[in-house]
N, C-alpha and C. Protein backbone atom coordinates (compact mmCIF):
# COMPACT_ATOMS: atom_id res chain seq x y z
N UNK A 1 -34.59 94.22 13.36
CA UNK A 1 -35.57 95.19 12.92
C UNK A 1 -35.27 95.66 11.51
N UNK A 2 -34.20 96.56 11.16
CA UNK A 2 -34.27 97.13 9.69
C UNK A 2 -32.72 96.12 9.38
N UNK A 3 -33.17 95.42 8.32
CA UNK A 3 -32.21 94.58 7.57
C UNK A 3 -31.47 95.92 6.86
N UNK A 4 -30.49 95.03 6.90
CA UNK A 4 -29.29 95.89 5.86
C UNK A 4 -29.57 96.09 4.56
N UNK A 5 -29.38 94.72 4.63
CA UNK A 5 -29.85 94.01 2.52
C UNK A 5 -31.11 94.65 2.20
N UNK A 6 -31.68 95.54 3.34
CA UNK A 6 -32.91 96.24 2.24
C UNK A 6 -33.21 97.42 2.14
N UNK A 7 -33.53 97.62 0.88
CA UNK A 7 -33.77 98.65 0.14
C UNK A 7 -34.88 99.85 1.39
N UNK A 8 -34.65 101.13 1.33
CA UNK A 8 -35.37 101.78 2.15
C UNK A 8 -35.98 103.06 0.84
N UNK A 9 -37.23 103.27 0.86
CA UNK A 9 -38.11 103.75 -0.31
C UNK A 9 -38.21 105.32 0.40
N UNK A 10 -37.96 106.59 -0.60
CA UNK A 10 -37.45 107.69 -0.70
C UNK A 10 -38.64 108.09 -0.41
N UNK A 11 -38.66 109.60 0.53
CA UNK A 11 -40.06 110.46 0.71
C UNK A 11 -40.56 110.71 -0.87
N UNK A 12 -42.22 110.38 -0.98
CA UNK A 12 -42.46 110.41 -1.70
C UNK A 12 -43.03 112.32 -1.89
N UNK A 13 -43.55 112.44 -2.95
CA UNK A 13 -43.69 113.91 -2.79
C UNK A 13 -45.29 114.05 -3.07
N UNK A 14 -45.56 114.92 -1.95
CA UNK A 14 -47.10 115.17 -1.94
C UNK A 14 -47.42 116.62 -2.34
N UNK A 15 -48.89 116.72 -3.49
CA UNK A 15 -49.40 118.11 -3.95
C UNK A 15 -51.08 118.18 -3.19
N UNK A 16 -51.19 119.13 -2.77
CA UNK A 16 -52.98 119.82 -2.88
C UNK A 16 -53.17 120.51 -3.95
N UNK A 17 -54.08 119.48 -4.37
CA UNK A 17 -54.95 120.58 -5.53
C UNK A 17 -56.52 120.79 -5.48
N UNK A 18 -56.98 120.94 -7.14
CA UNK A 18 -58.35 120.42 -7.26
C UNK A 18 -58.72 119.96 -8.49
N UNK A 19 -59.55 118.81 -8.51
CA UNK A 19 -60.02 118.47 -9.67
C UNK A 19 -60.49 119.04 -10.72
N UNK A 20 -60.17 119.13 -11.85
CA UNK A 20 -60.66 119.80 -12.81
C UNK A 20 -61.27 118.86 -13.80
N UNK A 21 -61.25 117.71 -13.88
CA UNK A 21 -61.56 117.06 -14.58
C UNK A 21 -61.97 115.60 -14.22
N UNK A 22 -62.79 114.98 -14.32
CA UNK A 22 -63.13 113.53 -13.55
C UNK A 22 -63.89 112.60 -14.38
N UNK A 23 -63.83 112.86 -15.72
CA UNK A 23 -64.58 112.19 -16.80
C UNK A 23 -63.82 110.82 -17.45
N UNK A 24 -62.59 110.48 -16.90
CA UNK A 24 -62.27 109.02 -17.03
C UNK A 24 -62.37 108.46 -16.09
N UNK A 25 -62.52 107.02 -16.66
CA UNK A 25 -62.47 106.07 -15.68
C UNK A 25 -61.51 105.54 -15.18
N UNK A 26 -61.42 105.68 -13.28
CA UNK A 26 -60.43 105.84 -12.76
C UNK A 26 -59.10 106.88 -12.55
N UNK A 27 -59.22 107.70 -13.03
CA UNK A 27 -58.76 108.91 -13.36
C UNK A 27 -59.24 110.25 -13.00
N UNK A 28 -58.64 111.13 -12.33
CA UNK A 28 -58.70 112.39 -12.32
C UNK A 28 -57.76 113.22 -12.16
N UNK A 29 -57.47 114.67 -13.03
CA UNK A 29 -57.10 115.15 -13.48
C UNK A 29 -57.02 116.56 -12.28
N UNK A 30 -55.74 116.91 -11.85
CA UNK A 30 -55.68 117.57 -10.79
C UNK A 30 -54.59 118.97 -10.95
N UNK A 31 -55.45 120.47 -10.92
CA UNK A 31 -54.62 121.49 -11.15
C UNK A 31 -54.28 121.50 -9.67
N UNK A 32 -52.37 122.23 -10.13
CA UNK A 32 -51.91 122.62 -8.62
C UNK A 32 -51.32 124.00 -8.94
N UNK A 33 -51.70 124.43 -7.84
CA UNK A 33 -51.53 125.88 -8.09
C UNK A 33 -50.03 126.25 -7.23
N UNK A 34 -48.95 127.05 -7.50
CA UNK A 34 -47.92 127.36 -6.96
C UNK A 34 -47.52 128.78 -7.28
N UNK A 35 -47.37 129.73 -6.07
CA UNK A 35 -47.01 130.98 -6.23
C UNK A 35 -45.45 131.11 -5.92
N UNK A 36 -44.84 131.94 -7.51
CA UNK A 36 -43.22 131.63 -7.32
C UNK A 36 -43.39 133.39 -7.62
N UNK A 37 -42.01 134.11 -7.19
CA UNK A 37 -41.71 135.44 -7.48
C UNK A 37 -40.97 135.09 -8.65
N UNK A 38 -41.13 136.34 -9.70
CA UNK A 38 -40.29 136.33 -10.57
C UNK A 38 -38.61 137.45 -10.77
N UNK A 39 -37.74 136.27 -10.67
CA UNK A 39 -36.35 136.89 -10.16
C UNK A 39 -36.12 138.39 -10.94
N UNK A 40 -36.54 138.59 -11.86
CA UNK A 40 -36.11 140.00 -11.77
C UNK A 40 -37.06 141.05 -11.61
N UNK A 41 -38.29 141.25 -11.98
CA UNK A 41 -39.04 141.75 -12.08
C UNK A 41 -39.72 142.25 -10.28
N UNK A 42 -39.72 140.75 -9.77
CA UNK A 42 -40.56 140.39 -8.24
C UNK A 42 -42.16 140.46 -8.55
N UNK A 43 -42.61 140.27 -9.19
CA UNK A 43 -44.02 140.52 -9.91
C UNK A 43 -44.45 138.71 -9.10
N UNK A 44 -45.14 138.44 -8.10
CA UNK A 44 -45.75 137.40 -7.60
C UNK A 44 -46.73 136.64 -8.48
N UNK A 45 -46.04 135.69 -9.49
CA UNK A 45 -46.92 134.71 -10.23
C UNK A 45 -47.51 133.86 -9.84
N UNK A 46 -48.64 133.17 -10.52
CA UNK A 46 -49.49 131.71 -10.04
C UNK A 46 -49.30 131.08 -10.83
N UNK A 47 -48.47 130.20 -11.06
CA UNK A 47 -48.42 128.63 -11.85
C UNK A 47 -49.02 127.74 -11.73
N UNK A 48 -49.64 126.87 -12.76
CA UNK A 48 -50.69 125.83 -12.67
C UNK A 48 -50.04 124.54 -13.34
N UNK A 49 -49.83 123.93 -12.77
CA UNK A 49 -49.56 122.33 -13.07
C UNK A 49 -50.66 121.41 -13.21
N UNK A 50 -50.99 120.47 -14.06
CA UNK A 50 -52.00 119.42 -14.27
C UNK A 50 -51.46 118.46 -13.99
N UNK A 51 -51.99 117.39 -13.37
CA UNK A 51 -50.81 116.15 -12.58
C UNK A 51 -52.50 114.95 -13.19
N UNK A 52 -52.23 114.02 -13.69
CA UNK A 52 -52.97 113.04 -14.10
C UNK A 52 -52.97 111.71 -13.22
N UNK A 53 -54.53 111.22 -11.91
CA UNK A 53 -53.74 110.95 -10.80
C UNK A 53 -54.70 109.55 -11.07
N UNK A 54 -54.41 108.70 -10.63
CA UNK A 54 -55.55 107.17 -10.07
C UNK A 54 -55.92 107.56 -9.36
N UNK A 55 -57.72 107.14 -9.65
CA UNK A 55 -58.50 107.19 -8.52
C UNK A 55 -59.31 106.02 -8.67
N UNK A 56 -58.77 105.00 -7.67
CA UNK A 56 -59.33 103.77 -7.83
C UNK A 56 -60.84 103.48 -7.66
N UNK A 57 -61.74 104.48 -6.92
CA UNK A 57 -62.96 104.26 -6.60
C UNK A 57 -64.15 104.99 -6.95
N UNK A 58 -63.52 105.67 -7.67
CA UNK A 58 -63.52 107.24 -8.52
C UNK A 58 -64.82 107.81 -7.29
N UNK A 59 -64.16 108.16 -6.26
CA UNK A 59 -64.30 108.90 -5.33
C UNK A 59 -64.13 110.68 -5.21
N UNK A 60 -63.46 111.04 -6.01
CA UNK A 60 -63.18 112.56 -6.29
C UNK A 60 -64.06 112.82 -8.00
N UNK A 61 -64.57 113.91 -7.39
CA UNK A 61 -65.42 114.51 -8.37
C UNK A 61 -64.92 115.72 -8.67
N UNK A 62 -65.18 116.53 -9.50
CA UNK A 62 -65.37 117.70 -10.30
C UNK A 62 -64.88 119.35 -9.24
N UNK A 63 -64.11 119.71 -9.29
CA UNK A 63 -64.21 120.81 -7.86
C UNK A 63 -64.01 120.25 -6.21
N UNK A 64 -63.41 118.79 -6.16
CA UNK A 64 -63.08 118.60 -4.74
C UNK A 64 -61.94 118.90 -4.64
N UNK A 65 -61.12 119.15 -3.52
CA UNK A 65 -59.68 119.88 -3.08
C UNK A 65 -59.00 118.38 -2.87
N UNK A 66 -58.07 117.69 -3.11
CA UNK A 66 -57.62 116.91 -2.91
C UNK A 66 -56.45 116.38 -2.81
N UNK A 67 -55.14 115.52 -2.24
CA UNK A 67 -54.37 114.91 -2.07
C UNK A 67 -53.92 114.03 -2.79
N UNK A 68 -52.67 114.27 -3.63
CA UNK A 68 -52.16 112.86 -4.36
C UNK A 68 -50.63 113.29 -3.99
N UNK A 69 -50.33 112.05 -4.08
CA UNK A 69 -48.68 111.18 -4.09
C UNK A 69 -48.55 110.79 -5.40
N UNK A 70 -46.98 111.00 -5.61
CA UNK A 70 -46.19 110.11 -6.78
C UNK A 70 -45.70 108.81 -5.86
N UNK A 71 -46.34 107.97 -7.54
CA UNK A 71 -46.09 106.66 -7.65
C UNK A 71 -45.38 106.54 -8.58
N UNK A 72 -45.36 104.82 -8.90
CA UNK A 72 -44.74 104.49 -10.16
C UNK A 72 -45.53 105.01 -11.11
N UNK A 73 -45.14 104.80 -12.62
CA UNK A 73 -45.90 105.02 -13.75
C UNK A 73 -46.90 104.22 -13.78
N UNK A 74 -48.11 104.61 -14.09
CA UNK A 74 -49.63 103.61 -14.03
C UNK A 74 -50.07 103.53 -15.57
N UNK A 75 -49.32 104.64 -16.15
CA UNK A 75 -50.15 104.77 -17.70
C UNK A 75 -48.99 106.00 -18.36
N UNK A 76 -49.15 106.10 -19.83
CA UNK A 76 -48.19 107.26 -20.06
C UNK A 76 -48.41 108.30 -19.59
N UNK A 77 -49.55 108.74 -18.78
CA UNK A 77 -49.75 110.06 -18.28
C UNK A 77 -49.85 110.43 -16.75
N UNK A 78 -49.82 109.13 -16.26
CA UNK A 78 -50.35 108.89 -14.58
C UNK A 78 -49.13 108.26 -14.11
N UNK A 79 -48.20 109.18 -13.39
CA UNK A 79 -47.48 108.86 -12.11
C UNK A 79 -48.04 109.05 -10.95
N UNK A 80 -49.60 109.87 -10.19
CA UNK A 80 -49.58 110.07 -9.26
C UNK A 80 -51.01 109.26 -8.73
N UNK A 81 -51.22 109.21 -8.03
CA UNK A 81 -52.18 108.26 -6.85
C UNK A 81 -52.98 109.19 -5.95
N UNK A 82 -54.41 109.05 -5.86
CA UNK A 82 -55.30 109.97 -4.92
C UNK A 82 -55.35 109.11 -3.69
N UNK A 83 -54.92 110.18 -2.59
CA UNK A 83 -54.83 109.45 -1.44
C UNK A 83 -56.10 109.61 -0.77
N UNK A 84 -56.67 110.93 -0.97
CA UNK A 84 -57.59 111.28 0.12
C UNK A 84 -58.80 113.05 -0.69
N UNK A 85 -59.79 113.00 -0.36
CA UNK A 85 -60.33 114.16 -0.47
C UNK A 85 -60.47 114.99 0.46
N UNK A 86 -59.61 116.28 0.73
CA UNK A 86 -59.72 117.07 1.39
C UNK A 86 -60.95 117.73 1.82
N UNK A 87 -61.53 118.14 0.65
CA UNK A 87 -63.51 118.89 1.16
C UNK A 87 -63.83 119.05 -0.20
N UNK A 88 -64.59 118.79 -0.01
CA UNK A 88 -65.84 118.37 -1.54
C UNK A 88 -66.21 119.58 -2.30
N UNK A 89 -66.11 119.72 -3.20
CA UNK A 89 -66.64 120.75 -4.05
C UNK A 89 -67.75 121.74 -3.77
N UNK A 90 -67.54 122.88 -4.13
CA UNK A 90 -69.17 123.82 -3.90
C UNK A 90 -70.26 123.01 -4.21
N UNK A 91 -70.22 122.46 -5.74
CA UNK A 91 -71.78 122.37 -6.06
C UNK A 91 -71.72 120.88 -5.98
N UNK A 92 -71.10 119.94 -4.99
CA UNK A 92 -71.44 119.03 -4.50
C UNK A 92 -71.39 118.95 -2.89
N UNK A 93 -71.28 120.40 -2.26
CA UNK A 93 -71.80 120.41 -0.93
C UNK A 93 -72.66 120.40 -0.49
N UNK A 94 -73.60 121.02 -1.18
CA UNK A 94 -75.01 121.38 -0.90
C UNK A 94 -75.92 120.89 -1.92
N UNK A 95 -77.20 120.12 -1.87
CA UNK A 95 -77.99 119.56 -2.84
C UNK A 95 -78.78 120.99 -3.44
N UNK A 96 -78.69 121.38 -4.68
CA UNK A 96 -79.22 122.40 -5.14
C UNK A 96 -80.92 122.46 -5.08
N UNK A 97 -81.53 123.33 -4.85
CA UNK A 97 -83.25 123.14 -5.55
C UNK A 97 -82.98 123.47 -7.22
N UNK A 98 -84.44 123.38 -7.48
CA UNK A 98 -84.16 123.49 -8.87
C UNK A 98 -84.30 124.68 -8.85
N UNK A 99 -83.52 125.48 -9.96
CA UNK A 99 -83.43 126.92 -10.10
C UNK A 99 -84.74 127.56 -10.74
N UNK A 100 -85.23 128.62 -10.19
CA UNK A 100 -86.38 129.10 -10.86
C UNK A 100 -86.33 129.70 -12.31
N UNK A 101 -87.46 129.31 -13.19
CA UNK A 101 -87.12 129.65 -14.68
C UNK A 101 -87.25 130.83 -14.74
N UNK A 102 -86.62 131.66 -15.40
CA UNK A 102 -86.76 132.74 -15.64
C UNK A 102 -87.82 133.42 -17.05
N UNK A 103 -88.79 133.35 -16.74
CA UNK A 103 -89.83 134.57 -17.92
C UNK A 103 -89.57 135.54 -18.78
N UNK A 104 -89.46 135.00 -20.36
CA UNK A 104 -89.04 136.07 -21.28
C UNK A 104 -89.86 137.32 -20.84
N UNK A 105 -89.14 138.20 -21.14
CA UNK A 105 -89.52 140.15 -20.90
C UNK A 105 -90.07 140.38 -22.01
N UNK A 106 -91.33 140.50 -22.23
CA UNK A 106 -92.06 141.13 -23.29
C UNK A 106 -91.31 141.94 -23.91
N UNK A 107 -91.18 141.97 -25.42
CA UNK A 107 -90.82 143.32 -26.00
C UNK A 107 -91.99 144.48 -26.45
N UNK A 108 -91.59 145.93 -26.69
CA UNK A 108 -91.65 146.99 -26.18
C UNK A 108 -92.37 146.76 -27.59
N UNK A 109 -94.28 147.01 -27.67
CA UNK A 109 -94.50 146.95 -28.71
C UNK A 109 -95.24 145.53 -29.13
N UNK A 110 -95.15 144.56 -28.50
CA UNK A 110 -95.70 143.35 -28.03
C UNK A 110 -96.73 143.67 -27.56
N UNK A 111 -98.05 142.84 -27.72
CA UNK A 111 -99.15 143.10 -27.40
C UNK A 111 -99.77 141.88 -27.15
């Protein structure tokens, strides 16, 4: 079953985020958000990391919550890999109507 002579491949490390960006090809661009205390103060911060991920089918859009793994290096900016979309963005959940135009307000003196 598990040979000796072979190599056994390290837990890889997984983030949730969300897309912030999806305008390359094959590519999207994923903030992760992490709440750390700050050691002296204790003041509860939010840190934002940008992780630059493959998305081979360019399946993740703009505002979806999503899943990536580190991989090897794919590009100078892309170590990580989209595994999966968690739930789809607001304004790609629901098909919008078109928004009603809104009517300039006469000014005061207008006739």
């Amino acid at each position: 079953m598990s040979d000796p002579n072979q190599k056994t491949r390290g837990a890889r490390k997984e983030r949730v985020g969300h897309v912030v960006s999806d305008k390359m090809d094959k590519t999207i661009v994923v903030r992760v958000d992490r709440r750390v205390r700050h050691p002296r103060y204790e003041k509860v911060l939010t840190l934002a990391s940008r992780f630059y991920a493959h998305d081979e089918k360019d399946e993740a859009k703009m505002g979806d919550c999503v899943r990536i793994v580190e991989t090897r290096p794919l590009s100078r900016l892309k170590r990580w890999r989209l595994v999966e979309v968690i739930r789809r963005g607001a304004e790609r959940a629901a098909p919008s109507a078109e928004a009603p135009v809104a009517e300039p307000t006469p000014k005061p003196g207008d006739s």
